[in-house]
Protein backbone atom coordinates (compact mmCIF):
# COMPACT_ATOMS: atom_id res chain seq x y z
CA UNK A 1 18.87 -37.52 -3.03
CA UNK A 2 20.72 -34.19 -3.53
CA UNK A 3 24.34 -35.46 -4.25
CA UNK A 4 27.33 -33.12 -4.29
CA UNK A 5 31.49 -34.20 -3.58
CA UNK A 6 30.66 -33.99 0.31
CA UNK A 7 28.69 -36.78 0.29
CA UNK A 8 24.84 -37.70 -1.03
CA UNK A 9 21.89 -36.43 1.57
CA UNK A 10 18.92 -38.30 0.64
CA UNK A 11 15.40 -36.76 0.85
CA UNK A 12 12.16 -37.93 0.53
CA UNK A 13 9.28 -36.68 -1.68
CA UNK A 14 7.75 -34.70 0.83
CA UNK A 15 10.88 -32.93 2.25
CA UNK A 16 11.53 -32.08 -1.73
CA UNK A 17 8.04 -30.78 -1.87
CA UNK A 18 8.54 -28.29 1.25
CA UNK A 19 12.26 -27.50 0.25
CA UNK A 20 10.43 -26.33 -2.74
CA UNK A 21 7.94 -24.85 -1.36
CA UNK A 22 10.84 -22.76 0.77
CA UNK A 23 12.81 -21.80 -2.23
CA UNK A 24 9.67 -19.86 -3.43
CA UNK A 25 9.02 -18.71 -0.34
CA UNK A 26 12.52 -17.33 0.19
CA UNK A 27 12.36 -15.65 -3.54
CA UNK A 28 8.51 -13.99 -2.73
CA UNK A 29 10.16 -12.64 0.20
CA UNK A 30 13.52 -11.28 -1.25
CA UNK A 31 11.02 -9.54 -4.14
CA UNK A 32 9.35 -7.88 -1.07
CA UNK A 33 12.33 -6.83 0.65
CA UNK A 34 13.64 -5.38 -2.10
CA UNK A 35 10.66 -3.43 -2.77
CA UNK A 36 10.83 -2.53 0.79
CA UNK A 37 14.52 -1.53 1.67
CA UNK A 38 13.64 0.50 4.41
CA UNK A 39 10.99 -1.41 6.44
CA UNK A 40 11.39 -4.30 9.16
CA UNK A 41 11.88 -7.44 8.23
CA UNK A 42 11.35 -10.23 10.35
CA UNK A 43 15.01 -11.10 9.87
CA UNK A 44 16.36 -8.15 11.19
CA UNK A 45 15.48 -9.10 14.39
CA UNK A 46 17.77 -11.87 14.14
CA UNK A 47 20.75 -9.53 12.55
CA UNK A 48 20.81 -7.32 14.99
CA UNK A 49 22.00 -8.95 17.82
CA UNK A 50 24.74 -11.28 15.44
CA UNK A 51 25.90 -7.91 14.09
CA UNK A 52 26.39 -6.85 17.94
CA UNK A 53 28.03 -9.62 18.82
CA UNK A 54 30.55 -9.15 15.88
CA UNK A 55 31.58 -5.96 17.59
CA UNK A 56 32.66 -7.95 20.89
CA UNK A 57 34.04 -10.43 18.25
CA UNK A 58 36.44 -8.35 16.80
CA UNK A 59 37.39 -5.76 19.29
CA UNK A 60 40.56 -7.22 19.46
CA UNK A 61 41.53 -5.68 16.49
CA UNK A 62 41.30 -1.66 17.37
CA UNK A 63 38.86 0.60 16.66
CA UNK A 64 38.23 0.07 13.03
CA UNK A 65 37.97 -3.26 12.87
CA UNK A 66 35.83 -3.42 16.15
CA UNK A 67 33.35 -1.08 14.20
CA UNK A 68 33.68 -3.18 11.10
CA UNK A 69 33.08 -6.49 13.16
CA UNK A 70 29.47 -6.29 13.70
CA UNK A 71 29.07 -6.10 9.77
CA UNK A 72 31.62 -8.69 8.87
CA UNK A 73 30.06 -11.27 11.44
CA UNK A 74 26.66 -10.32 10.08
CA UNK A 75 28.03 -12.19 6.92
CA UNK A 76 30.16 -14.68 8.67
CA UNK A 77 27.53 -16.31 10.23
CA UNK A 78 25.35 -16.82 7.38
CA UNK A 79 28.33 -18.30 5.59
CA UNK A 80 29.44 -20.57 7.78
CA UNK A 81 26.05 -22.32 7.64
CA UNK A 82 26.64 -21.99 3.55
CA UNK A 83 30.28 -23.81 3.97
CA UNK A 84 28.81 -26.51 6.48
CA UNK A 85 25.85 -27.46 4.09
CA UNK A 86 27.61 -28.02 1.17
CA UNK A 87 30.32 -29.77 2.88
CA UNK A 88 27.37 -32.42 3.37
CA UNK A 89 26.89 -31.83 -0.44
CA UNK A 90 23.45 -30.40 0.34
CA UNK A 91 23.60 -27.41 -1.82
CA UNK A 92 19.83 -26.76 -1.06
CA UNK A 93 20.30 -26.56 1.95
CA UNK A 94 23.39 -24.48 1.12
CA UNK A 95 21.32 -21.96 -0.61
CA UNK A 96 19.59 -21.01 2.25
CA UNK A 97 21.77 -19.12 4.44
CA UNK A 98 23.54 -17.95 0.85
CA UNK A 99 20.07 -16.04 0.29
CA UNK A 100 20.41 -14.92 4.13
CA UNK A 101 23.95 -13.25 3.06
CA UNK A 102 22.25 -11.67 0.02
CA UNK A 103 19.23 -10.04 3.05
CA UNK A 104 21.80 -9.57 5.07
CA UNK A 105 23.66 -7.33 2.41
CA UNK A 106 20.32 -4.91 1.93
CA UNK A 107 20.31 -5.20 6.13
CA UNK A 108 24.33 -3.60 5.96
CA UNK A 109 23.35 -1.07 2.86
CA UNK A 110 20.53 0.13 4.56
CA UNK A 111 22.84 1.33 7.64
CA UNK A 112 25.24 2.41 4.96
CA UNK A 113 23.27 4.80 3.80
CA UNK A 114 22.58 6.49 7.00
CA UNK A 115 25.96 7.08 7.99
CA UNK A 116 25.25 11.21 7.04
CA UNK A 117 21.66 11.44 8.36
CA UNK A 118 22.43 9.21 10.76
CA UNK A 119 18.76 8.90 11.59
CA UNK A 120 18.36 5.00 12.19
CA UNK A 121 18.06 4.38 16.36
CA UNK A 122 21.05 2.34 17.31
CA UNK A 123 21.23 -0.60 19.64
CA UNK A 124 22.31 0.98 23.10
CA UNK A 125 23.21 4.88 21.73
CA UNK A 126 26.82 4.83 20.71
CA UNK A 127 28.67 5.67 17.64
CA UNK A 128 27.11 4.98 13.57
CA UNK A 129 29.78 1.96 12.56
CA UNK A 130 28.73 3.07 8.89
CA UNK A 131 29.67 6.85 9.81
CA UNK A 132 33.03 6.03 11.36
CA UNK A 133 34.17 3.63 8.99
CA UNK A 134 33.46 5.93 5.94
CA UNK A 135 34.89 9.00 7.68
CA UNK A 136 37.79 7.07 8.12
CA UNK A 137 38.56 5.64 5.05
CA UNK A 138 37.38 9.32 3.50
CA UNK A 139 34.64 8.44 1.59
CA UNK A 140 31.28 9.61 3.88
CA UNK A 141 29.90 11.70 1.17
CA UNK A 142 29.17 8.69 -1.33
CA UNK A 143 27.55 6.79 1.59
CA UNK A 144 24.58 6.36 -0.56
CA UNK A 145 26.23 5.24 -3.95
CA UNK A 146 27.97 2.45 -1.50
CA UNK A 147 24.50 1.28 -0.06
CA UNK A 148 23.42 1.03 -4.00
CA UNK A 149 25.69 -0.92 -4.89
CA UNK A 150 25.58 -3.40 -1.57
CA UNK A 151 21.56 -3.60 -2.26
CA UNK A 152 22.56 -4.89 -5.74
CA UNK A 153 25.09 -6.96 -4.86
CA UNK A 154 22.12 -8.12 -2.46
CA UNK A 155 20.31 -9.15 -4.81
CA UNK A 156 22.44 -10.77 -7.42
CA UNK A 157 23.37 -13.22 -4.30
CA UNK A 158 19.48 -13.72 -3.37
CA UNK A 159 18.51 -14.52 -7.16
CA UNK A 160 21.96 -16.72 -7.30
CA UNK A 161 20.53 -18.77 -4.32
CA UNK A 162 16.89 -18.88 -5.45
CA UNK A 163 18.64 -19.86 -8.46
CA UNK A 164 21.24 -22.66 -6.51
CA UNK A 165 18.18 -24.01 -4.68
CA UNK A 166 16.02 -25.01 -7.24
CA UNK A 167 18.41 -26.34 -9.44
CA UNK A 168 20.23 -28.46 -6.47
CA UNK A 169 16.05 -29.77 -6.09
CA UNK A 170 15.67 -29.98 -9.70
CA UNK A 171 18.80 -32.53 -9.62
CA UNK A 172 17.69 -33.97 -6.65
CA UNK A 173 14.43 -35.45 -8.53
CA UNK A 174 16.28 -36.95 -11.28
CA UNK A 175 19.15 -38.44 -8.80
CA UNK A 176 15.96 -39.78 -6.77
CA UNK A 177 14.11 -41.21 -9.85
CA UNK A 178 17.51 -42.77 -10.81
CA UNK A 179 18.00 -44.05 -7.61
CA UNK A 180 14.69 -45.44 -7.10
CA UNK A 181 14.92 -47.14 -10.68
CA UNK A 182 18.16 -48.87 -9.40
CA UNK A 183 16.55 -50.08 -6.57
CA UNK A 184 13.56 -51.43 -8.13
CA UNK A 185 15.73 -53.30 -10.76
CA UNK A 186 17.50 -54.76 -7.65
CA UNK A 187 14.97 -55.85 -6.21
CA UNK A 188 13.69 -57.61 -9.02
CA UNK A 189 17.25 -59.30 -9.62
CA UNK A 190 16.72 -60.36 -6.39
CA UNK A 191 13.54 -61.85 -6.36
CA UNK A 192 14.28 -63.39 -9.39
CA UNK A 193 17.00 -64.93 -8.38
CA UNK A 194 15.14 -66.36 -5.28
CA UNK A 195 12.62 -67.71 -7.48
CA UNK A 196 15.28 -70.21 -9.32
């Protein structure tokens, strides 16, 4: 069982083994795409279009918060899936999108540090959000200090979820071997009780 104050999820012995086996899989993969920052990742494929979407999202709110939208709802998605799960109290579960937030962070840092060269191919031409929004707010020449600290910030929240994830399993085996204790006990009450 992984308990938390949403509510106990119960999971079996496999499901713990594969949740396991994802939480090492998820930190094997961070390590690479940290030593990779400017590669493909298999996610990205999935960020793009969410980050496009933000713009349509938020172009309510002008042009600066239009271009900002596609980076905010790159890490509004994620978290919402972080907020759901451990509503449930499954903060395994929970740390899975959390470590998406953390990718998604190194995703955002490597477009913030093209806003100068602005060398990365956009989605349909346009304008660089990352060059905009820095002009703006006057701080384009320290475009690549910004994406160094976002890619650390990165990974501070993908070691924090590794981190979240194996603990919340780790608590999850001694809630189960409680629980399982319990029940035997019961049972034996029970059938003890039958036999008088």
């Amino acid at each position: 069982m992984i308990q938390g104050s949403g509510g106990t999820v119960a999971i079996t012995s496999v499901e713990r083994s594969w949740r396991r086996a994802l939480t090492v899989g998820l930190a094997i993969y961070g390590v690479w795409c940290m030593a990779k920052p400017d590669e493909f990742h298999f996610l990205d494929a999935l960020d793009l279009p969410i980050h496009e979407s933000g713009h349509l999202v938020f172009a309510w709110g002008g042009e600066v918060i239009t271009a900002l939208g596609g980076t905010l709802f790159q890490l509004i998605v994620p978290l919402a899936f972080v907020v759901y799960f451990w509503r449930r109290g499954d903060r395994h579960a929970a740390s899975v999108p959390l470590w998406w937030v953390g990718q998604n962070c190194w995703n955002i840092a490597r477009y913030v540090a093209d806003a100068r060269a602005m060398e990365l191919p956009l989605a349909g031409g346009g304008e660089h959000d990352w060059n905009f929004l820095l002009s703006v707010w006057g701080v384009l020449p320290k475009d690549t200090r910004i994406a160094h600290d976002l890619r650390f910030v990165g990974a501070v929240i993908v070691a924090a979820s590794v981190c979240m994830g194996w603990l919340a399993l780790a608590a999850s085996g001694t809630g189960a071997n409680t629980a399982s204790l319990a029940m035997r006990k019961e049972r034996s009450q029970g059938g003890a009780r039958r036999a008088r």
